[in-house]
PDB file of N, CA and C in Angstrom:
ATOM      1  N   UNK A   1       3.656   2.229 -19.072  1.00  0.00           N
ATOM      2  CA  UNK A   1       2.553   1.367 -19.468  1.00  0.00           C
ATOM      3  C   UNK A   1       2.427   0.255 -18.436  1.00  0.00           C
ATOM      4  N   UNK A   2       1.438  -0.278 -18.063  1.00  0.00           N
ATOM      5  CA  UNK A   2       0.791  -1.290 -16.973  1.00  0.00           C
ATOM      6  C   UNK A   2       1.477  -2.612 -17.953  1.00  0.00           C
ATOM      7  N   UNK A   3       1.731  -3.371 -16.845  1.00  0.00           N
ATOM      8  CA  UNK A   3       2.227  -4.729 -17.098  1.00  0.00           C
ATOM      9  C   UNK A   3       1.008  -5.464 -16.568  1.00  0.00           C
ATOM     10  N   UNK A   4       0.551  -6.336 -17.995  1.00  0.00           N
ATOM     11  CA  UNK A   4      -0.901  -6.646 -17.838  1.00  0.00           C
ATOM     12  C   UNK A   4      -0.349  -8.891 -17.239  1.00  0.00           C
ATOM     13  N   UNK A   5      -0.875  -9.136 -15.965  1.00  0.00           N
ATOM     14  CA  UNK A   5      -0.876 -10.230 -15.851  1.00  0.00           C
ATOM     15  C   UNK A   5      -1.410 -11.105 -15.946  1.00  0.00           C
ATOM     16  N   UNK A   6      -0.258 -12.414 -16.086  1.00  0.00           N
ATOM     17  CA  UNK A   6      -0.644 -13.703 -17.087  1.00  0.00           C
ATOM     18  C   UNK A   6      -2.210 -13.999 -16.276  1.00  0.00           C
ATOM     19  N   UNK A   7      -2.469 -15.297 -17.109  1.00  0.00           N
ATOM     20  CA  UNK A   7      -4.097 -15.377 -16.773  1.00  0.00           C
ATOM     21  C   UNK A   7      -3.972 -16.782 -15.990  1.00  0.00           C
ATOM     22  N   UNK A   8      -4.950 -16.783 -15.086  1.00  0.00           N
ATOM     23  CA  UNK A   8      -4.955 -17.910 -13.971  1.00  0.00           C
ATOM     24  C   UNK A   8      -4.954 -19.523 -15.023  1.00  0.00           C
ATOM     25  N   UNK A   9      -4.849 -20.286 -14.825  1.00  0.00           N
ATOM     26  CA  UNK A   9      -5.734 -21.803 -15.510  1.00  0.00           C
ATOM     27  C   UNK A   9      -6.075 -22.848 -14.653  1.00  0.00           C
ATOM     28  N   UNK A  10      -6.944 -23.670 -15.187  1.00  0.00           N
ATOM     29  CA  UNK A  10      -7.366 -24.629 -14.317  1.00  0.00           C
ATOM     30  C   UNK A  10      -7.072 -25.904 -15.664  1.00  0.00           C
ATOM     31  N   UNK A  11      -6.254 -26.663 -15.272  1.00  0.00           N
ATOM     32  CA  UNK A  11      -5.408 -27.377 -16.167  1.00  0.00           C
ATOM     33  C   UNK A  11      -5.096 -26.854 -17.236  1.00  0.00           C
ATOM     34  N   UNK A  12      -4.457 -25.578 -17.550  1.00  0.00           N
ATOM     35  CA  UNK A  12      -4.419 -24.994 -18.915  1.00  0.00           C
ATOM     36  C   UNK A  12      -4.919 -24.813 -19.769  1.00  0.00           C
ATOM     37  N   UNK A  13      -6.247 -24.404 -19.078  1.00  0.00           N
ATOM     38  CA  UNK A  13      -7.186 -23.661 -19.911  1.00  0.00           C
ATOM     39  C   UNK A  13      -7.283 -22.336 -19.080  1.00  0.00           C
ATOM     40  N   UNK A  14      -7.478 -21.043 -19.693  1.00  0.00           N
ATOM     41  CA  UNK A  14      -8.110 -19.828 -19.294  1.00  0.00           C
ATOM     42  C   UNK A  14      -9.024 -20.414 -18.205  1.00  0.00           C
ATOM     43  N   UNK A  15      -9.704 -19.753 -17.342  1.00  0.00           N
ATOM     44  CA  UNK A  15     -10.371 -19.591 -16.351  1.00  0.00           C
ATOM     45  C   UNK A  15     -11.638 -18.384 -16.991  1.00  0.00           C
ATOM     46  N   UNK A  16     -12.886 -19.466 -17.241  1.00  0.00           N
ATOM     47  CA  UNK A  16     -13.778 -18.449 -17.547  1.00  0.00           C
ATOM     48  C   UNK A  16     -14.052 -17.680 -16.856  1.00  0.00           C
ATOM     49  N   UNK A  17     -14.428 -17.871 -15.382  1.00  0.00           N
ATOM     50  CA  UNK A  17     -15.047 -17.200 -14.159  1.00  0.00           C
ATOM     51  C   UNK A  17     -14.343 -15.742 -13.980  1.00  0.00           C
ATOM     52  N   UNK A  18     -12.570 -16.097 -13.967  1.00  0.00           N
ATOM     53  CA  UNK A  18     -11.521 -14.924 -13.690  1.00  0.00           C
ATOM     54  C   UNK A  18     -11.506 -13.983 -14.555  1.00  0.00           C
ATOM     55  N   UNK A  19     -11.666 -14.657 -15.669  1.00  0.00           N
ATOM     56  CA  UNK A  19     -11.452 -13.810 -16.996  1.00  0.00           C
ATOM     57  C   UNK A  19     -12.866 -12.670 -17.161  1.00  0.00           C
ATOM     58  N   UNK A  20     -13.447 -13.015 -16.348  1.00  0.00           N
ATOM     59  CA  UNK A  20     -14.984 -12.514 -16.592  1.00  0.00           C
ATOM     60  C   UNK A  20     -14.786 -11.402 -15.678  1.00  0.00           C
ATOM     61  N   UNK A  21     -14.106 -11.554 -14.207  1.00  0.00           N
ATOM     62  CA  UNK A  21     -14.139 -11.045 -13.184  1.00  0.00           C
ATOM     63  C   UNK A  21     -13.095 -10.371 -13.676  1.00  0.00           C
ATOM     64  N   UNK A  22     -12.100 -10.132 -14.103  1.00  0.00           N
ATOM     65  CA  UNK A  22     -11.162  -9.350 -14.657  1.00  0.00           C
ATOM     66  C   UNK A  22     -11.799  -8.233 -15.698  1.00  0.00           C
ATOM     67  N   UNK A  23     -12.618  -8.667 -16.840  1.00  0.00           N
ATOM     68  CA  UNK A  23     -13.143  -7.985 -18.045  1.00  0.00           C
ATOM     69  C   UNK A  23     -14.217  -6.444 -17.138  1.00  0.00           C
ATOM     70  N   UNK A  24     -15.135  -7.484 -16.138  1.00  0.00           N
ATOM     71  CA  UNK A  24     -15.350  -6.139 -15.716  1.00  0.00           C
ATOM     72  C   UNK A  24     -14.859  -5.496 -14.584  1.00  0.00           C
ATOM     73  N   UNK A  25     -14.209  -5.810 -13.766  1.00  0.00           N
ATOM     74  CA  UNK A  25     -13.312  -5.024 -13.130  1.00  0.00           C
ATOM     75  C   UNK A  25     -12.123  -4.007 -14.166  1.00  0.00           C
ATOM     76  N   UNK A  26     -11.875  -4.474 -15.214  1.00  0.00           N
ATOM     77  CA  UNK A  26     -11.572  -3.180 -16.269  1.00  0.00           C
ATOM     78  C   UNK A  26     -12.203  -2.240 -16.372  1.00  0.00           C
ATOM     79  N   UNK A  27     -13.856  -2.400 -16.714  1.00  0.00           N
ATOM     80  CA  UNK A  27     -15.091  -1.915 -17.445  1.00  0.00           C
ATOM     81  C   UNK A  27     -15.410  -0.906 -15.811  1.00  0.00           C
ATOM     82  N   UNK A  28     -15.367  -1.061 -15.074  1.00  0.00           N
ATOM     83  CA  UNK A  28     -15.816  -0.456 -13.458  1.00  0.00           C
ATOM     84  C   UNK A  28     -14.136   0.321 -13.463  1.00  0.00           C
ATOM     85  N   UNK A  29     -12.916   0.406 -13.617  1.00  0.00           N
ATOM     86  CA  UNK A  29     -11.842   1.187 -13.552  1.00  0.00           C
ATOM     87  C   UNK A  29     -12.259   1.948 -14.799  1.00  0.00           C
ATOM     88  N   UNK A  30     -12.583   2.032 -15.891  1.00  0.00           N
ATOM     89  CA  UNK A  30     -12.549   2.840 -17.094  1.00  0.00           C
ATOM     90  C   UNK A  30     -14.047   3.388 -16.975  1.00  0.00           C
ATOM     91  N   UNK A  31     -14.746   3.052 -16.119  1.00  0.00           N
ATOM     92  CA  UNK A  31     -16.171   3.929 -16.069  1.00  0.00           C
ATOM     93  C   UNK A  31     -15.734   5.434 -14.992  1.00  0.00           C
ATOM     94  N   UNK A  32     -14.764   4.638 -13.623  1.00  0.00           N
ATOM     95  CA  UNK A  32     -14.362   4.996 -12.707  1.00  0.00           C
ATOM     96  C   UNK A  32     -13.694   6.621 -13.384  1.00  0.00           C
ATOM     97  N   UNK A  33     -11.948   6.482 -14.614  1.00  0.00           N
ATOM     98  CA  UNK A  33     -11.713   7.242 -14.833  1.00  0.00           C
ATOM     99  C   UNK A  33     -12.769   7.902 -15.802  1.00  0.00           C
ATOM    100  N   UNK A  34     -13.212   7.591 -16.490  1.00  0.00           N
ATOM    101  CA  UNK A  34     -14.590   8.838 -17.201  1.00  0.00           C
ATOM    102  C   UNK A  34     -15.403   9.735 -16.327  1.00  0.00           C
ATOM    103  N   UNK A  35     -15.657   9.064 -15.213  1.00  0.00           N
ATOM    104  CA  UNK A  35     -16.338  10.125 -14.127  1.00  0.00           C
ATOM    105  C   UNK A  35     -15.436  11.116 -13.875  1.00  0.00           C
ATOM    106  N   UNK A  36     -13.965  10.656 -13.370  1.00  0.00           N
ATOM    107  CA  UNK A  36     -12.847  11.856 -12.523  1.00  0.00           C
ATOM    108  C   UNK A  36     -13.018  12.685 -13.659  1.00  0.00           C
ATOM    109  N   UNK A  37     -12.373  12.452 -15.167  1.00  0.00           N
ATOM    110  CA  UNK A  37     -12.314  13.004 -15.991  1.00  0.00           C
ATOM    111  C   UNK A  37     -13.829  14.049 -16.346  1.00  0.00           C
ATOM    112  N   UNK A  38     -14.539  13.605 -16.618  1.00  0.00           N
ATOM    113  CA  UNK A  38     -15.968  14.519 -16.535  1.00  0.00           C
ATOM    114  C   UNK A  38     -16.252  15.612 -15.662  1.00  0.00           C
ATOM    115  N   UNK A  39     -15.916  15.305 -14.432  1.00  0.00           N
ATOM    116  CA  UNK A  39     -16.088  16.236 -13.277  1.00  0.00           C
ATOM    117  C   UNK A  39     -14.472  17.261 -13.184  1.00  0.00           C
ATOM    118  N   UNK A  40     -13.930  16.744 -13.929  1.00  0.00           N
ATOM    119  CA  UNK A  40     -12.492  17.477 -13.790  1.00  0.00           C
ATOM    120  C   UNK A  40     -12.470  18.626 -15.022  1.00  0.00           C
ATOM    121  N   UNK A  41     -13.044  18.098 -16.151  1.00  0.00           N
ATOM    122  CA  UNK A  41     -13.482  19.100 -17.231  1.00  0.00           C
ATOM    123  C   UNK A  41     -15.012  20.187 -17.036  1.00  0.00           C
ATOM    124  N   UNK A  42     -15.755  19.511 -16.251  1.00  0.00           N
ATOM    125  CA  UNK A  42     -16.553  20.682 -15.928  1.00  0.00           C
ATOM    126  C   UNK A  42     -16.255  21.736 -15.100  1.00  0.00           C
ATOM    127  N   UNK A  43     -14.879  20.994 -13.969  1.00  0.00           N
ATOM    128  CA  UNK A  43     -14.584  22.168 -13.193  1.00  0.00           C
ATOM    129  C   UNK A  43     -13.841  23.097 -13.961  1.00  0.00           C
ATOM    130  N   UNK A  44     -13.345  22.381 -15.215  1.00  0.00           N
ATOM    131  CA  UNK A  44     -12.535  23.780 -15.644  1.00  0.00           C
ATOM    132  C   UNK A  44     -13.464  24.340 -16.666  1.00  0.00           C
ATOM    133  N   UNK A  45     -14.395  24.339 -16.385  1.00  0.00           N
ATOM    134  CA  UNK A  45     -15.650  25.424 -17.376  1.00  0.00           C
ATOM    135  C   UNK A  45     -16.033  24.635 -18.695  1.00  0.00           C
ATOM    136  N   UNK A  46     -15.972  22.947 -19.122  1.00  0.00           N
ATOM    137  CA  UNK A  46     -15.908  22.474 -20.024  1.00  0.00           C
ATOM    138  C   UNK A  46     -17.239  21.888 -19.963  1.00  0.00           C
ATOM    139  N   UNK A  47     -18.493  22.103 -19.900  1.00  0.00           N
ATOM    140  CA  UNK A  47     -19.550  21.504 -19.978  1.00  0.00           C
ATOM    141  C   UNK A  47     -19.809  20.135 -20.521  1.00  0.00           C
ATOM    142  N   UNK A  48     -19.541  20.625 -22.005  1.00  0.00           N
ATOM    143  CA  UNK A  48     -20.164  19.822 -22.777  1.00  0.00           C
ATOM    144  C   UNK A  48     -19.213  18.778 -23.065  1.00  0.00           C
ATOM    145  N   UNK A  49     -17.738  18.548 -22.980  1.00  0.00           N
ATOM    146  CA  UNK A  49     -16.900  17.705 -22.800  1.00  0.00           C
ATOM    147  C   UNK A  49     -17.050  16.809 -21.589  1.00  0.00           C
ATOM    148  N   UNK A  50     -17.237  17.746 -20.343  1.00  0.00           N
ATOM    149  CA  UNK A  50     -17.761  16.873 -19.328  1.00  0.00           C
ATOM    150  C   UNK A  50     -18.527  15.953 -19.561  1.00  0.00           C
ATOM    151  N   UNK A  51     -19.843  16.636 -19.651  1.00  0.00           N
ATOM    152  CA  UNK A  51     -20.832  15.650 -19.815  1.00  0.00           C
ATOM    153  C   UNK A  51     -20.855  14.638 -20.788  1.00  0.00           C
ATOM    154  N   UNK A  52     -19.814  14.554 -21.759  1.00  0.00           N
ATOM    155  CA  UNK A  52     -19.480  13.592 -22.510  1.00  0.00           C
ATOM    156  C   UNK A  52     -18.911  11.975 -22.248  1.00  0.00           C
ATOM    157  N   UNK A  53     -17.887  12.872 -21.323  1.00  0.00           N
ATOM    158  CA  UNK A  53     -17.095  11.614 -20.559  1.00  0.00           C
ATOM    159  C   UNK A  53     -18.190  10.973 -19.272  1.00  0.00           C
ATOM    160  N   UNK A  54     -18.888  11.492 -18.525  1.00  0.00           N
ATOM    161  CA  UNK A  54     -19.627  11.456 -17.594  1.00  0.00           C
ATOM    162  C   UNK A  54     -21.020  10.313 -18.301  1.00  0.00           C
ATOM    163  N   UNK A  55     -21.493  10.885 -19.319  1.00  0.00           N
ATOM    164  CA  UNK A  55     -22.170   9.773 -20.540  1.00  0.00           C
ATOM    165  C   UNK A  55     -21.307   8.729 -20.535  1.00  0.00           C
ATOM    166  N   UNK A  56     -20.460   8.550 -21.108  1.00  0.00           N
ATOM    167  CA  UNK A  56     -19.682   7.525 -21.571  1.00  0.00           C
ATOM    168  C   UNK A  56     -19.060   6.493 -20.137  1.00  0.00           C
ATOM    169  N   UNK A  57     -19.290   7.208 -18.991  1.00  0.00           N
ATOM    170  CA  UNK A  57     -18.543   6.735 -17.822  1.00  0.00           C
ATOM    171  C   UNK A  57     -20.447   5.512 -17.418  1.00  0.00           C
ATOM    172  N   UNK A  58     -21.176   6.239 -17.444  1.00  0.00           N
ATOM    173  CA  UNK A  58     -22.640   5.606 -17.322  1.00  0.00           C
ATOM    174  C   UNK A  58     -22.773   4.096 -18.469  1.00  0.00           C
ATOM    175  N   UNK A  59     -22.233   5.056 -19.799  1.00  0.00           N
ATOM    176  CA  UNK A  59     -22.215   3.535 -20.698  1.00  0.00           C
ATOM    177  C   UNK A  59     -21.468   2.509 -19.851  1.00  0.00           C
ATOM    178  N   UNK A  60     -20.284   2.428 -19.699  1.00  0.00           N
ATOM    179  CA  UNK A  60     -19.262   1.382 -19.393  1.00  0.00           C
ATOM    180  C   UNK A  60     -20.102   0.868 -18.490  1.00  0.00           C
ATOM    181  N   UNK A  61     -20.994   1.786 -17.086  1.00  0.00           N
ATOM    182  CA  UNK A  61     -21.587   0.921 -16.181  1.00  0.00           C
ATOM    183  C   UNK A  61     -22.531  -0.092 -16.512  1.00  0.00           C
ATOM    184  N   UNK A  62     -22.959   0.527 -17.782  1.00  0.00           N
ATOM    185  CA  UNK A  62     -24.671  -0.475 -18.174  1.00  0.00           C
ATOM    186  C   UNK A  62     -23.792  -1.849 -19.205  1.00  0.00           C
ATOM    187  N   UNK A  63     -22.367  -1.138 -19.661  1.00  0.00           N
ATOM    188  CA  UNK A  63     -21.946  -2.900 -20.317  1.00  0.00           C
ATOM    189  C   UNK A  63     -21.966  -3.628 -19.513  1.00  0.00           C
ATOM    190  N   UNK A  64     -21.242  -3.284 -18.044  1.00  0.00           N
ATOM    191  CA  UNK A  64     -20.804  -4.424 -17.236  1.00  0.00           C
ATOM    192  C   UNK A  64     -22.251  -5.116 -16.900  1.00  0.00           C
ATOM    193  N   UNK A  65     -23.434  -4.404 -16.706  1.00  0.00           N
ATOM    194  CA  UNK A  65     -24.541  -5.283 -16.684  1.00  0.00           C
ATOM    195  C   UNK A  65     -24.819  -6.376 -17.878  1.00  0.00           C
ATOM    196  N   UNK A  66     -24.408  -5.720 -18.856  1.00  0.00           N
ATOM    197  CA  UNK A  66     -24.550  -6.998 -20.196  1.00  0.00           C
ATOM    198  C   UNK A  66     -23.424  -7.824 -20.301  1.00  0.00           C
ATOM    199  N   UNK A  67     -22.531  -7.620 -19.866  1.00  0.00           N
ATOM    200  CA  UNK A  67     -21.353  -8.764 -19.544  1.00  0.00           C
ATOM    201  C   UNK A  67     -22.134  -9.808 -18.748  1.00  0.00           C
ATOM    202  N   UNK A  68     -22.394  -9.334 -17.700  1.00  0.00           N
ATOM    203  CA  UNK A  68     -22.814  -9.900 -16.538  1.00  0.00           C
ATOM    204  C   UNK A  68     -23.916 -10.978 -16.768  1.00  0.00           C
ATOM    205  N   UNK A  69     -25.521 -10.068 -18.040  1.00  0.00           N
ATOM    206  CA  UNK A  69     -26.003 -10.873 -18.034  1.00  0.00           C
ATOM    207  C   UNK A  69     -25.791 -12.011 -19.835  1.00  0.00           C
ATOM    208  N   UNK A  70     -24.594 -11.734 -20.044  1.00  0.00           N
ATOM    209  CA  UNK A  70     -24.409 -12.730 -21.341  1.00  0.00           C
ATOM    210  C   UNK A  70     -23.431 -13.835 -20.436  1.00  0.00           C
ATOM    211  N   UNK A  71     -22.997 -13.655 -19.540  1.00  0.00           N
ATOM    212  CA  UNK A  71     -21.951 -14.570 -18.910  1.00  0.00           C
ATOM    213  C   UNK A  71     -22.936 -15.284 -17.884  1.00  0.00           C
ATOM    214  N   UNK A  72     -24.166 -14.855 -17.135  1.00  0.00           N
ATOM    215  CA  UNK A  72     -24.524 -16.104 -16.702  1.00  0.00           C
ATOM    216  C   UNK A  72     -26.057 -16.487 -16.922  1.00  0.00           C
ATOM    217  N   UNK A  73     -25.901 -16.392 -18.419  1.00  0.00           N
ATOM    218  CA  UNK A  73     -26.528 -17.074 -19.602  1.00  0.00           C
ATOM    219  C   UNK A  73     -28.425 -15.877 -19.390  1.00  0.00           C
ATOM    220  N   UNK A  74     -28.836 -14.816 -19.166  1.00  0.00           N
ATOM    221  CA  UNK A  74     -29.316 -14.551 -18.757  1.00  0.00           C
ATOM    222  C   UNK A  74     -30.132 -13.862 -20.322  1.00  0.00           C
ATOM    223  N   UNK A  75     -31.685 -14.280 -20.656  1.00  0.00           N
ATOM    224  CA  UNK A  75     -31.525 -12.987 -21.738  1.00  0.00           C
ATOM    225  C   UNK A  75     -31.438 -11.886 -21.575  1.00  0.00           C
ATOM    226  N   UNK A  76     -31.173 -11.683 -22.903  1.00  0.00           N
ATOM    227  CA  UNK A  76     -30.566 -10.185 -22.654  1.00  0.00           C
ATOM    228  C   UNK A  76     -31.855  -9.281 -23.622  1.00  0.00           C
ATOM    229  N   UNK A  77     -32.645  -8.074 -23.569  1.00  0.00           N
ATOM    230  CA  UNK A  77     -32.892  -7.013 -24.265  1.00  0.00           C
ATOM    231  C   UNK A  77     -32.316  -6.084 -24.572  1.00  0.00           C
ATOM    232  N   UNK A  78     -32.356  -5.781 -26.071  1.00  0.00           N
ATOM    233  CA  UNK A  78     -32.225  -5.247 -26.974  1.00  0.00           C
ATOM    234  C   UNK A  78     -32.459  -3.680 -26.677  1.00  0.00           C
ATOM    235  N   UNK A  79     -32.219  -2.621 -26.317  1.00  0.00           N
ATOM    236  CA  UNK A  79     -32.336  -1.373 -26.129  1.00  0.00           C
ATOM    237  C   UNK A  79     -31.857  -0.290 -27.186  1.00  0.00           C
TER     238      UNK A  79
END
């Protein structure tokens, strides 16, 4: 299991900026493995599993846009 590290502060508080830059740099690694995974199940003849993870790898990309625009205060639509 990953040893998840402590969080930066700026007088001991969390660091909004890092914490933000961290949340989606998660969200871009877990979109990242849904693609390998998608393309790794279609090669083994799994279509519709593929294209599942491959969906779901596209979601993670469109959160990090709504991270992005709830963090610098941007409205957001409703889809």
């Amino acid at each position: 299991m990953a040893e998840y590290p402590t969080y930066e502060t700026e007088a001991g508080q969390a660091s909004e900026a890092l914490t933000y830059q961290r949340a989606c740099e998660h969200l871009r690694l877990a979109a990242e493995c849904m693609y390998v995974l998608g393309h790794l199940r279609k090669a083994n003849d799994d279509e519709v599993i593929g294209s599942g993870f491959l969906g779901i790898g596209q979601l993670l990309e469109k959160m990090v846009g709504q991270v992005t625009k709830l963090a610098t205060g941007s409205r957001m639509r409703m889809n």
